[in-house]
Structure formats: structure tokens, C-alpha cells
N, C-alpha and C. Protein backbone atom coordinates (compact mmCIF):
# COMPACT_ATOMS: atom_id res chain seq x y z
N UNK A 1 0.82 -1.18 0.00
CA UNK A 1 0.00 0.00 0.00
C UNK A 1 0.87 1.25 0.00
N UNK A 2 2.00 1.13 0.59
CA UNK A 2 2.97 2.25 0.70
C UNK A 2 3.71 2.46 -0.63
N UNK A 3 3.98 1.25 -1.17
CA UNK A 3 4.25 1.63 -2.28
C UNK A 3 3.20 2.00 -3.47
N UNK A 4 2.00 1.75 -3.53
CA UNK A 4 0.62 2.32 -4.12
C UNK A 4 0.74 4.07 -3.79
N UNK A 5 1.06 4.31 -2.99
CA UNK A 5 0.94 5.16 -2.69
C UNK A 5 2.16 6.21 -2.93
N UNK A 6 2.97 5.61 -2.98
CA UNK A 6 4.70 6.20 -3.33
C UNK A 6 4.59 6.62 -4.43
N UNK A 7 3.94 5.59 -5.45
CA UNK A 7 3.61 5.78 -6.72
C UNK A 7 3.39 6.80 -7.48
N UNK A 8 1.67 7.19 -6.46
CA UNK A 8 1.01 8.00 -6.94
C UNK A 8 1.50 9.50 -6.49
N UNK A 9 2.15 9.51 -5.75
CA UNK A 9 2.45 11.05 -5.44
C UNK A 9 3.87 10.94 -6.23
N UNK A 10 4.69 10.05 -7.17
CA UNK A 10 5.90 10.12 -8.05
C UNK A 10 5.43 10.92 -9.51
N UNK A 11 3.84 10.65 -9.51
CA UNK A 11 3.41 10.52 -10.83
C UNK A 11 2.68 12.33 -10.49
N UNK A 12 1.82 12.21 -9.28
CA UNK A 12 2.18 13.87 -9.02
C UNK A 12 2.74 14.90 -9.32
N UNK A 13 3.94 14.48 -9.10
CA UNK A 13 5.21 15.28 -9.07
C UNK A 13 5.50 15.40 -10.02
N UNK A 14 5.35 14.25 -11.08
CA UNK A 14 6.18 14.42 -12.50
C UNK A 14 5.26 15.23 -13.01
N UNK A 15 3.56 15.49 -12.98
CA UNK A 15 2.64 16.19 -13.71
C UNK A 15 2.80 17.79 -13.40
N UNK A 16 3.27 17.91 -12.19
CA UNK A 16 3.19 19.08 -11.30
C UNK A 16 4.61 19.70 -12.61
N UNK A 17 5.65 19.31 -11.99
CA UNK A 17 7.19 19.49 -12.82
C UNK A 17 6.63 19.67 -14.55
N UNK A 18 6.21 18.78 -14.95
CA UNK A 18 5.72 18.81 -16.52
C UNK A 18 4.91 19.98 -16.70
N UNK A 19 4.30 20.37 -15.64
CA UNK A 19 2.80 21.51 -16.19
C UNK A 19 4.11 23.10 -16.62
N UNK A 20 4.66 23.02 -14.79
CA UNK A 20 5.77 24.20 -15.15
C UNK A 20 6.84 24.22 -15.74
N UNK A 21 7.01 23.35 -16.03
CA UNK A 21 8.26 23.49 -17.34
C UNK A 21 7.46 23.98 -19.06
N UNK A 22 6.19 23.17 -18.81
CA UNK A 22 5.50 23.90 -20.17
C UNK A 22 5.09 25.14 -19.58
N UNK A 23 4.53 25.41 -18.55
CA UNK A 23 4.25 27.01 -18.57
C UNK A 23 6.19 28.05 -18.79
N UNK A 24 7.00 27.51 -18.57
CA UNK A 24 8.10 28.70 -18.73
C UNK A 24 8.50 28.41 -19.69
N UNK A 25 8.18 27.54 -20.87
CA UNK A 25 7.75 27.74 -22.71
C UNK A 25 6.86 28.09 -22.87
N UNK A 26 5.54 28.94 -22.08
CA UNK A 26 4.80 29.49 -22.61
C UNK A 26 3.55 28.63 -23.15
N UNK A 27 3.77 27.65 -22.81
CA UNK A 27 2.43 26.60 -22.82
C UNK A 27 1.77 26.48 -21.71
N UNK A 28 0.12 26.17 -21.94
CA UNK A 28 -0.48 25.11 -20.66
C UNK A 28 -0.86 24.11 -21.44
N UNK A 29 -1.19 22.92 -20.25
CA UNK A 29 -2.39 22.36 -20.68
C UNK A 29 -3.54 22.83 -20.21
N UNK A 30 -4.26 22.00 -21.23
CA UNK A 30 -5.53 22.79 -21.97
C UNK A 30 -7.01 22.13 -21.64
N UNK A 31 -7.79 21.87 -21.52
CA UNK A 31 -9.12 20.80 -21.78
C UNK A 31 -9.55 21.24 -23.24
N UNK A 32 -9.67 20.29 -24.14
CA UNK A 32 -10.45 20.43 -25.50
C UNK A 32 -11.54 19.15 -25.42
N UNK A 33 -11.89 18.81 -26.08
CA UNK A 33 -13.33 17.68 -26.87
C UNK A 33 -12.45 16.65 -26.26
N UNK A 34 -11.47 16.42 -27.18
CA UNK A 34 -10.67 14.99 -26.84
C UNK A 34 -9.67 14.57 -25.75
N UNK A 35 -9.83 15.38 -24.68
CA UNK A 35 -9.20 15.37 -23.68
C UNK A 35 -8.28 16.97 -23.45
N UNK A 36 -7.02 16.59 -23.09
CA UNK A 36 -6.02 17.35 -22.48
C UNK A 36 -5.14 17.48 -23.43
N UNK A 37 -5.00 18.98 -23.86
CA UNK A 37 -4.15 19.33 -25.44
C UNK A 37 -3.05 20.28 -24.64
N UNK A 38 -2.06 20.24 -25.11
CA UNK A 38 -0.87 21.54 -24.77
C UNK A 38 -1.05 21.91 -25.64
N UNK A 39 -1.16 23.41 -25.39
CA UNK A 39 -1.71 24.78 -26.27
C UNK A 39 -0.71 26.21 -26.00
N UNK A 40 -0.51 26.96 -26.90
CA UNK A 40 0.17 27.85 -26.36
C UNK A 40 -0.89 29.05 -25.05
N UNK A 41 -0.14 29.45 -24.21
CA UNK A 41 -0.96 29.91 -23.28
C UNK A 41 -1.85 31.30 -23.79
N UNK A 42 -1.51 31.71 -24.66
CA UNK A 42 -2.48 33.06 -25.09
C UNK A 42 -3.38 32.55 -26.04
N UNK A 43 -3.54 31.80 -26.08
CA UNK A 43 -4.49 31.01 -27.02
C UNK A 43 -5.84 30.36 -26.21
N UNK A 44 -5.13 29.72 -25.68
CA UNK A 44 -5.80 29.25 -24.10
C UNK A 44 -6.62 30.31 -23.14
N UNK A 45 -6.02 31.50 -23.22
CA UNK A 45 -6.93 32.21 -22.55
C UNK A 45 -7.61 32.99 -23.54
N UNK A 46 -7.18 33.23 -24.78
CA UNK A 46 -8.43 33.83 -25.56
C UNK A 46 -10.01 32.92 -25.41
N UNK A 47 -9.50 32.05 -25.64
CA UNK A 47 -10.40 30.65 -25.52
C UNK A 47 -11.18 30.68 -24.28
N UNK A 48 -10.76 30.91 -23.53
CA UNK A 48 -11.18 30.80 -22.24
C UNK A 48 -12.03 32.08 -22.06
N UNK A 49 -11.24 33.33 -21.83
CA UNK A 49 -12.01 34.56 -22.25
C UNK A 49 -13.60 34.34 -23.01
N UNK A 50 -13.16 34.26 -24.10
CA UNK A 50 -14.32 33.95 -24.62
C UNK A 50 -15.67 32.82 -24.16
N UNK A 51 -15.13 32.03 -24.00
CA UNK A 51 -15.93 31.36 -22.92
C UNK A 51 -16.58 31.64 -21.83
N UNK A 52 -16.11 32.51 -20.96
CA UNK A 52 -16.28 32.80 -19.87
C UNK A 52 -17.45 34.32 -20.48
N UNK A 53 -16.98 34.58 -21.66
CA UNK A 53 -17.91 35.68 -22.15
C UNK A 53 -19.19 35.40 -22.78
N UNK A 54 -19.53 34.00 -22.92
CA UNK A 54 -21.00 33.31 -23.25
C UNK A 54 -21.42 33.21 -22.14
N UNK A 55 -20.86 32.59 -21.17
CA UNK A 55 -21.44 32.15 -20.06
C UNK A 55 -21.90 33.27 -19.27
N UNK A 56 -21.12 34.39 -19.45
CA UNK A 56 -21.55 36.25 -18.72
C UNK A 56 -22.86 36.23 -19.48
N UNK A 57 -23.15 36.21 -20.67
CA UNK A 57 -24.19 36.61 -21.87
C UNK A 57 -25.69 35.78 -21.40
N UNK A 58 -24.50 34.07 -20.76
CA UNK A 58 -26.23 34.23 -20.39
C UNK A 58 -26.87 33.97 -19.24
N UNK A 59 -25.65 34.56 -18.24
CA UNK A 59 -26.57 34.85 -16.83
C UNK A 59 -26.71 35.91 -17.02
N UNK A 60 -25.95 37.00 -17.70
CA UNK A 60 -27.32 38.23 -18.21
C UNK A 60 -28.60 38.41 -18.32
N UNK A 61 -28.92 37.26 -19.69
CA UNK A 61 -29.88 36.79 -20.08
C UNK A 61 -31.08 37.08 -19.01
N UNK A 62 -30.11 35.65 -18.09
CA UNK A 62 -31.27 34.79 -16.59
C UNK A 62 -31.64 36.11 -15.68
N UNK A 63 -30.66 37.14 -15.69
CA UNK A 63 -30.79 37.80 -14.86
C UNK A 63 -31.75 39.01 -15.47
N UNK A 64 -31.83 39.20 -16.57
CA UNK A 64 -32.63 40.38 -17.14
C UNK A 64 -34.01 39.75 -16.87
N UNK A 65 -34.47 38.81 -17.35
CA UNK A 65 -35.84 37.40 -17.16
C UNK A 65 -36.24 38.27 -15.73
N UNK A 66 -35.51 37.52 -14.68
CA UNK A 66 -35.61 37.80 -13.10
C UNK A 66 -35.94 39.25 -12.94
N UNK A 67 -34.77 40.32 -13.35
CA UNK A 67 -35.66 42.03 -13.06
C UNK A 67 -37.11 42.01 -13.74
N UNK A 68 -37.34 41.55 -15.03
CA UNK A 68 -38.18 41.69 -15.40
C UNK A 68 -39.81 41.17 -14.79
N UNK A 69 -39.47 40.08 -14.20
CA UNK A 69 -40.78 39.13 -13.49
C UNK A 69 -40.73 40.65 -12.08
N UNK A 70 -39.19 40.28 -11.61
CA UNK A 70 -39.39 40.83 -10.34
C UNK A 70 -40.57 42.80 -10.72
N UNK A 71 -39.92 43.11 -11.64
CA UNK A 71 -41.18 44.61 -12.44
C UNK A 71 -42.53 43.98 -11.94
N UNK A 72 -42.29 43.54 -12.82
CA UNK A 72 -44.48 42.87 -12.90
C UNK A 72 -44.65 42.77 -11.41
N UNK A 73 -44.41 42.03 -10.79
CA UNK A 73 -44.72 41.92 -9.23
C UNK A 73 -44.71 42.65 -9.14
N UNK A 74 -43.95 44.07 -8.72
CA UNK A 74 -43.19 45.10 -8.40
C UNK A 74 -44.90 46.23 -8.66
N UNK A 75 -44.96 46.15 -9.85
CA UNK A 75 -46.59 46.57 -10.25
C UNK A 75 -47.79 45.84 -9.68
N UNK A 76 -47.61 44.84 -9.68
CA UNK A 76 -48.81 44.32 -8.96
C UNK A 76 -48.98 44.68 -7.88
N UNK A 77 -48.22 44.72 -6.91
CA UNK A 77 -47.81 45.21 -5.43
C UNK A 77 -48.32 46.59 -5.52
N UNK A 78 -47.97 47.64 -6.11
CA UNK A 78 -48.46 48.87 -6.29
C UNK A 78 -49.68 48.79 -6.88
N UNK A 79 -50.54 47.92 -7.41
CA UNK A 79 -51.57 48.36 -7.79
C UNK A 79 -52.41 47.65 -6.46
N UNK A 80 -52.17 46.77 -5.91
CA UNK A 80 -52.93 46.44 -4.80
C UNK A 80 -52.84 47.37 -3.57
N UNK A 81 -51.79 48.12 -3.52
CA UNK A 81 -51.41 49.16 -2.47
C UNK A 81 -52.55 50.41 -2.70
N UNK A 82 -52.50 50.43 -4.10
CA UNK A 82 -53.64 51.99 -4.35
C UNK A 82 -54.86 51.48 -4.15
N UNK A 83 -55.16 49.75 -4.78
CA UNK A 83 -56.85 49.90 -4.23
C UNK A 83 -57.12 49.47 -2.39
N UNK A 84 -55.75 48.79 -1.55
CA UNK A 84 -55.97 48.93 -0.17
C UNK A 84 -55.78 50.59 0.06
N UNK A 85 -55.16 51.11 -0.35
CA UNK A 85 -55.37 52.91 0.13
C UNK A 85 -56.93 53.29 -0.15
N UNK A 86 -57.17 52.84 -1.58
CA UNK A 86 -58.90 53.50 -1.53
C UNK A 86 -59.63 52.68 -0.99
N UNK A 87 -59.31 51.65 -0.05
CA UNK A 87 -60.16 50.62 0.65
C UNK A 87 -60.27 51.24 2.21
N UNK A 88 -58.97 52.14 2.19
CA UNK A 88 -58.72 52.53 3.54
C UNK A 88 -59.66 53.70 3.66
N UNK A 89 -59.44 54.45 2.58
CA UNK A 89 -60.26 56.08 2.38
C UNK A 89 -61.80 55.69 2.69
N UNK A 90 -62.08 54.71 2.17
CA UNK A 90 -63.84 54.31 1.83
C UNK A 90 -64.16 54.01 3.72
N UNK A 91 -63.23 53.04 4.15
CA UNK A 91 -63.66 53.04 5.45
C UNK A 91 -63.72 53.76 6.49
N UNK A 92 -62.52 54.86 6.04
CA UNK A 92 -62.37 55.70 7.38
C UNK A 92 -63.30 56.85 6.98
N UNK A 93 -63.93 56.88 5.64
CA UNK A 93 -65.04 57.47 5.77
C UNK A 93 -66.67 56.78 6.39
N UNK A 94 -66.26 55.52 6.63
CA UNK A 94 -67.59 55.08 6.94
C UNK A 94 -67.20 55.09 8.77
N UNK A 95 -66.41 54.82 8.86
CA UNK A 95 -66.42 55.23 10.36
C UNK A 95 -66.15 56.62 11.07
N UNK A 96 -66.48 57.77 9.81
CA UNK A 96 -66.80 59.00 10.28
C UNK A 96 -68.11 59.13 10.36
N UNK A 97 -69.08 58.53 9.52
CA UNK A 97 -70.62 58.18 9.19
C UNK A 97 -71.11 57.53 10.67
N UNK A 98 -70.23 56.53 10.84
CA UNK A 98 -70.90 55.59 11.92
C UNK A 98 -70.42 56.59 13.35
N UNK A 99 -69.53 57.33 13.15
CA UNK A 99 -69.37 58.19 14.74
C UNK A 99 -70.27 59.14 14.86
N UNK A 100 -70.97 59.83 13.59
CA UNK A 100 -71.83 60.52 13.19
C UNK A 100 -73.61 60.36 13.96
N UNK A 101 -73.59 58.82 13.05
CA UNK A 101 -74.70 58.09 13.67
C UNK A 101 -74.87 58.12 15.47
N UNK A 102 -73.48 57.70 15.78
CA UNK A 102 -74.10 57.05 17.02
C UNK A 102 -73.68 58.38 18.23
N UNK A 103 -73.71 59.83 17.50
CA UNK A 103 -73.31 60.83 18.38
C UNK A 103 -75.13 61.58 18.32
N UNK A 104 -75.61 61.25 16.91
CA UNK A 104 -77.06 61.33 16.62
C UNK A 104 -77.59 60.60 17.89
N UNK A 105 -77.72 59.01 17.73
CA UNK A 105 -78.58 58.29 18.54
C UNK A 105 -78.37 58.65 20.08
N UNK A 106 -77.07 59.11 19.94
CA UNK A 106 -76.74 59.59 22.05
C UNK A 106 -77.51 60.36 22.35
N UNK A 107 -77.85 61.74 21.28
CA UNK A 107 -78.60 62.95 21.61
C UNK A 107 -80.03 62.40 21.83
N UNK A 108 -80.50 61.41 20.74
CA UNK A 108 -81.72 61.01 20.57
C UNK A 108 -82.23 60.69 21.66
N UNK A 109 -80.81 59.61 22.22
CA UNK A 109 -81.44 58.42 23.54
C UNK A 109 -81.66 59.77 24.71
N UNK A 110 -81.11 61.04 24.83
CA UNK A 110 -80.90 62.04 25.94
C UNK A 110 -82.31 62.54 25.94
N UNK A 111 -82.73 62.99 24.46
CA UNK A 111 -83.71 63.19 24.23
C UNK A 111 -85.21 62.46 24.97
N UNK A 112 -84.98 60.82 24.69
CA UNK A 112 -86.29 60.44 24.77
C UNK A 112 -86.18 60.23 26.52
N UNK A 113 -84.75 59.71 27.01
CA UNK A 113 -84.89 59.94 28.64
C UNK A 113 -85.55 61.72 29.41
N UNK A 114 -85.31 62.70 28.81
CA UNK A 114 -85.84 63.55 29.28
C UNK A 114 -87.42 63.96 29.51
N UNK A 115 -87.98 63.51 27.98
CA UNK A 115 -89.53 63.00 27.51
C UNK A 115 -89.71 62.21 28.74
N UNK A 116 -89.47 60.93 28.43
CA UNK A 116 -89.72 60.22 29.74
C UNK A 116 -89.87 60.94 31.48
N UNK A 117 -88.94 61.78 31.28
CA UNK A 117 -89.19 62.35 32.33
C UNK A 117 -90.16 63.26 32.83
N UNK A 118 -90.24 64.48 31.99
CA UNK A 118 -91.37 64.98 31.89
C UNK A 118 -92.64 64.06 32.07
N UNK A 119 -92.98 62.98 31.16
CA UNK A 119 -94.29 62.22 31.23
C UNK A 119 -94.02 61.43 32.38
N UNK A 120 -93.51 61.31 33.64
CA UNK A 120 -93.51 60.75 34.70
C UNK A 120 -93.86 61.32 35.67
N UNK A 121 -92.98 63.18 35.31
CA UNK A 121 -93.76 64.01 36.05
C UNK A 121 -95.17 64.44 35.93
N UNK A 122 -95.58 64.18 35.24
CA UNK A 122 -97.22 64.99 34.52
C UNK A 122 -97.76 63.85 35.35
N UNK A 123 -97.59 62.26 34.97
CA UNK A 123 -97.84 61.37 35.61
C UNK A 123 -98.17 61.48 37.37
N UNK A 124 -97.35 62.07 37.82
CA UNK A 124 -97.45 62.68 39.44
C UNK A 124 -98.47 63.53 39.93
N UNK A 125 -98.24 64.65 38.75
CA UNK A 125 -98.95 65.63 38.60
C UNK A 125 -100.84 65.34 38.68
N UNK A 126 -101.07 64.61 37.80
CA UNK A 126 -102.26 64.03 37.72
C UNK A 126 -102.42 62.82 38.39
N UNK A 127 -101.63 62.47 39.31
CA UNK A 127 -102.43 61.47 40.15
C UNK A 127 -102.49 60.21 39.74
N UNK A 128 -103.10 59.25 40.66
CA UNK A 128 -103.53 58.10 40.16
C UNK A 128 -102.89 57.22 38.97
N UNK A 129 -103.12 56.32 38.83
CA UNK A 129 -102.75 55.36 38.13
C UNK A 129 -103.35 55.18 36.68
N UNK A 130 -103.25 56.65 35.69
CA UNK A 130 -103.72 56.11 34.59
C UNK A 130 -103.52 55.54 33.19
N UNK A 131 -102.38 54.58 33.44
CA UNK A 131 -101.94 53.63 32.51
C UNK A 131 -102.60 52.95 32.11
N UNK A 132 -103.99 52.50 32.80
CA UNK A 132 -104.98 51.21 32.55
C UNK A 132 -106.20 51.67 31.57
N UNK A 133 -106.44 52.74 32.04
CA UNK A 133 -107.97 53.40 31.63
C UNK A 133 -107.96 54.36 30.56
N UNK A 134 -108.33 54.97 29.22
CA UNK A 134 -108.53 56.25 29.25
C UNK A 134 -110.21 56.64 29.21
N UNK A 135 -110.34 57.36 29.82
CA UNK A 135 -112.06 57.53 29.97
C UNK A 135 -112.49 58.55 30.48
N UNK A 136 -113.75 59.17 29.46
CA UNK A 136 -114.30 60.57 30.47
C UNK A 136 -114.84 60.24 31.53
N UNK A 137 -114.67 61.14 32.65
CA UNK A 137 -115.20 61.35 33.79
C UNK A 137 -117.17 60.63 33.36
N UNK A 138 -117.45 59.88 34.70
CA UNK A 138 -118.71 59.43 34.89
C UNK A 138 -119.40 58.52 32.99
N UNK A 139 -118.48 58.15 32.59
CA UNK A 139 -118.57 57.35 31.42
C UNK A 139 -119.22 56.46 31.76
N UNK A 140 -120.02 55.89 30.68
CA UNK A 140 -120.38 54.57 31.44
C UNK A 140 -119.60 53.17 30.94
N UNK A 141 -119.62 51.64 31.51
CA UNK A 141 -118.82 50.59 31.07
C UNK A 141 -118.44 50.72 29.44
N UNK A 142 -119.49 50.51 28.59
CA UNK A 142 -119.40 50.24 27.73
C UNK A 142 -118.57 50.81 26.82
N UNK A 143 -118.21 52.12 27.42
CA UNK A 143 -117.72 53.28 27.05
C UNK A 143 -116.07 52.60 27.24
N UNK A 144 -115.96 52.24 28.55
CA UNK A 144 -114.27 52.02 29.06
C UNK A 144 -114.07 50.89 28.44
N UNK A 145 -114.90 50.30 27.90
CA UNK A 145 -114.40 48.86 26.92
C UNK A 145 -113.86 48.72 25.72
N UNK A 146 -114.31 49.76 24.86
CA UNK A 146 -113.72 50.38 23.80
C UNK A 146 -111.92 51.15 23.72
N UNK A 147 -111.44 51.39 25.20
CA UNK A 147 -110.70 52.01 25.31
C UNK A 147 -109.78 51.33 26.55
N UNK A 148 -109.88 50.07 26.83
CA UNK A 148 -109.13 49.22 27.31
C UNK A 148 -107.81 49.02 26.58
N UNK A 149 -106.62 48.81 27.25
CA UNK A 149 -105.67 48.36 26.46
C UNK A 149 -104.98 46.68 26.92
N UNK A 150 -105.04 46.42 28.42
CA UNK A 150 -104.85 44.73 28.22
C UNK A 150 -105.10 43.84 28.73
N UNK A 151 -104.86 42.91 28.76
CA UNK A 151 -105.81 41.69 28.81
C UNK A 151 -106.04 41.59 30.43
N UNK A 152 -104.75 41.63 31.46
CA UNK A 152 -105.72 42.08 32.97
C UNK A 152 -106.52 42.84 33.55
N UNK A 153 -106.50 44.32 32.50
CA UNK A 153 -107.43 45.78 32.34
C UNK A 153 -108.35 44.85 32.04
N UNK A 154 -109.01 44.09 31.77
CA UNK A 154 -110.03 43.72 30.80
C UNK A 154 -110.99 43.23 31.73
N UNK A 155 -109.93 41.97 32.51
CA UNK A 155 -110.82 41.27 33.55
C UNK A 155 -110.80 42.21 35.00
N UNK A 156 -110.07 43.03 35.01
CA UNK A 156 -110.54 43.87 35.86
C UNK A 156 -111.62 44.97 35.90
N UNK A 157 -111.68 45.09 34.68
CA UNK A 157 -113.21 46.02 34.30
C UNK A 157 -114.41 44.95 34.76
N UNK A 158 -114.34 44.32 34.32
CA UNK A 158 -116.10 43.42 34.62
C UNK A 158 -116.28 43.70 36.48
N UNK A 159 -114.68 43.64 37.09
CA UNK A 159 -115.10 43.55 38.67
C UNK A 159 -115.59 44.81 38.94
N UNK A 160 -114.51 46.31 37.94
CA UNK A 160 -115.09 47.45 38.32
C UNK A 160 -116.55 47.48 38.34
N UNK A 161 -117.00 46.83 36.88
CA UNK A 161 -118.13 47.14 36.16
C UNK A 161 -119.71 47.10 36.85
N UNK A 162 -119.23 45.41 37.84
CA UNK A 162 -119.96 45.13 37.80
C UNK A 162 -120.24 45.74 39.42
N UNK A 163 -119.75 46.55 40.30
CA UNK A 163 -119.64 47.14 41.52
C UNK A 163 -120.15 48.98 41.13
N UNK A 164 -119.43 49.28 40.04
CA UNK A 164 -120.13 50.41 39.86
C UNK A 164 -121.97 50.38 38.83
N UNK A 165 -121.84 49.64 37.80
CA UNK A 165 -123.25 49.33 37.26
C UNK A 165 -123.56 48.17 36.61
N UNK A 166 -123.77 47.63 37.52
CA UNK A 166 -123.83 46.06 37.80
C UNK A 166 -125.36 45.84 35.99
N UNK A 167 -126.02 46.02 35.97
CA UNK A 167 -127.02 46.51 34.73
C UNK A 167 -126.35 46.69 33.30
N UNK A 168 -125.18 47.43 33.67
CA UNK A 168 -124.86 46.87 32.06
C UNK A 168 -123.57 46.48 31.80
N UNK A 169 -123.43 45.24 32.79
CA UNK A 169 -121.89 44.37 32.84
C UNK A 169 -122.81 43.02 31.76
């Protein structure tokens, strides 16, 4: 194995020694189709040059492709940005509408608690309990039957009815 190995680093050496003795004549080796050619070295790098100048041409190419997709996105993104901006405008106008509304309904609700109040006072004012009845003074039944509003008012009339004019219950 040591000598397998002696071998291969003899044969090293001789490739290593062979490459620079052709490079200080002004040769390399080369890669062509059919293997490994000694070429003069300015030849070799025109070659190469050029090579290396297709291969620039067409990650150009790949890379112009890529700005170009990356554009389109680039627009799409901006056009979804202007209709979330007029999505934004539309709402923050509707929640000037809806602060609108419910600064309306506050006054409204102030409104109908004060009503209420008043008609609680009048309520005092006039006495008695007349949520049940509406009726002129000395009316007779038949009269307060028409103007009943519910269904325990109802059966409580016949008891009034029939204690104040028992005749036409």
C-alpha cells in the first residue's frame, strides 16, 4: 500500500514538474473535446475569455428574465397598495358616518330619557294610576271597553263594572 501510494504522489510530481516546465515555454495544458491538449498559453486564454464571455451573456440573459418578473410583481404590489389605500379612504369614511350616527342616537337616547321624564312628572302631577284606563269622567262601562288596552285591564273592568253598574256588565 505504501508503495501504491509512493507511486502515486511520483506521478504527481512528474505532472506538477511537466505543467511548469510547459508554462516557462509558454504553454499550458488545456481541456479540449478529446481530452487534455498543450496549447500555447495566449491562445488558451483567448479561448477561455471567450468562454467565460458566453457564459456572462447568459446569466445576463437569466438575470434580465428575473428584473423583469421581479417589475411585474413590483406593479402588482403597487396596484394592490392603491386599491388597499382606496379601501382605507372608503372606510375611514364610513367610520366618520358611523361616529356621526351614534353621536345622533346619544342625543336622541338624551332626548327620549328627558320626555320620559317629563311624562312621569305629569304622571305625578295628575295622580292616580292612569296607565290602565282612558275615559271621560262618569262614562259609562261600555264606554271604558272600547278604550281598554290589556288583557288584565279587561278582567278587571267586569269587577269594576260590575260594583259600579252592575245593569250593564
Amino acid at each position: 500500500m505504501a508503495t501504491g501510494l509512493a507511486a502515486v504522489a511520483l506521478a504527481a510530481r512528474v505532472v506538477a514538474d511537466l505543467v511548469v516546465a510547459l508554462a516557462a515555454a509558454g504553454l499550458v495544458v488545456a481541456p479540449a473535446a478529446a481530452g487534455l491538449v498543450v496549447a500555447p498559453a495566449a491562445e488558451v486564454v483567448v479561448r477561455a475569455r471567450a468562454q467565460v464571455a458566453v457564459y456572462l451573456v447568459a446569466v445576463a440573459g437569466v438575470l434580465a428574465a428575473v428584473a423583469g418578473v421581479l417589475a411585474a410583481v413590483a406593479g402588482v404590489l403597487a396596484a394592490v397598495a392603491g386599491v388597499l389605500a382606496a379601501v382605507a379612504v372608503v372606510l375611514a369614511v364610513v367610520a366618520v358616518v358611523l361616529a356621526v350616527v351614534a353621536v345622533v342616537l346619544a342625543v336622541v337616547a338624551v332626548v327620549l330619557a328627558v320626555v320620559a321624564v317629563v311624562l312621569a312628572v305629569v304622571a305625578v302631577v295628575l295622580g292616580g294610576d292612569a296607565s290602565h284606563v282612558h275615559r271621560v269622567a262618569d262614562a259609562p262601562c261600555w264606554q271604558w271597553r272600547r278604550t281598554w288596552h290589556s288583557k288584565a285591564c279587561t278582567a278587571n273592568y267586569y269587577a269594576i263594572c260590575k260594583r259600579s253598574e252592575p245593569h250593564t256588565c
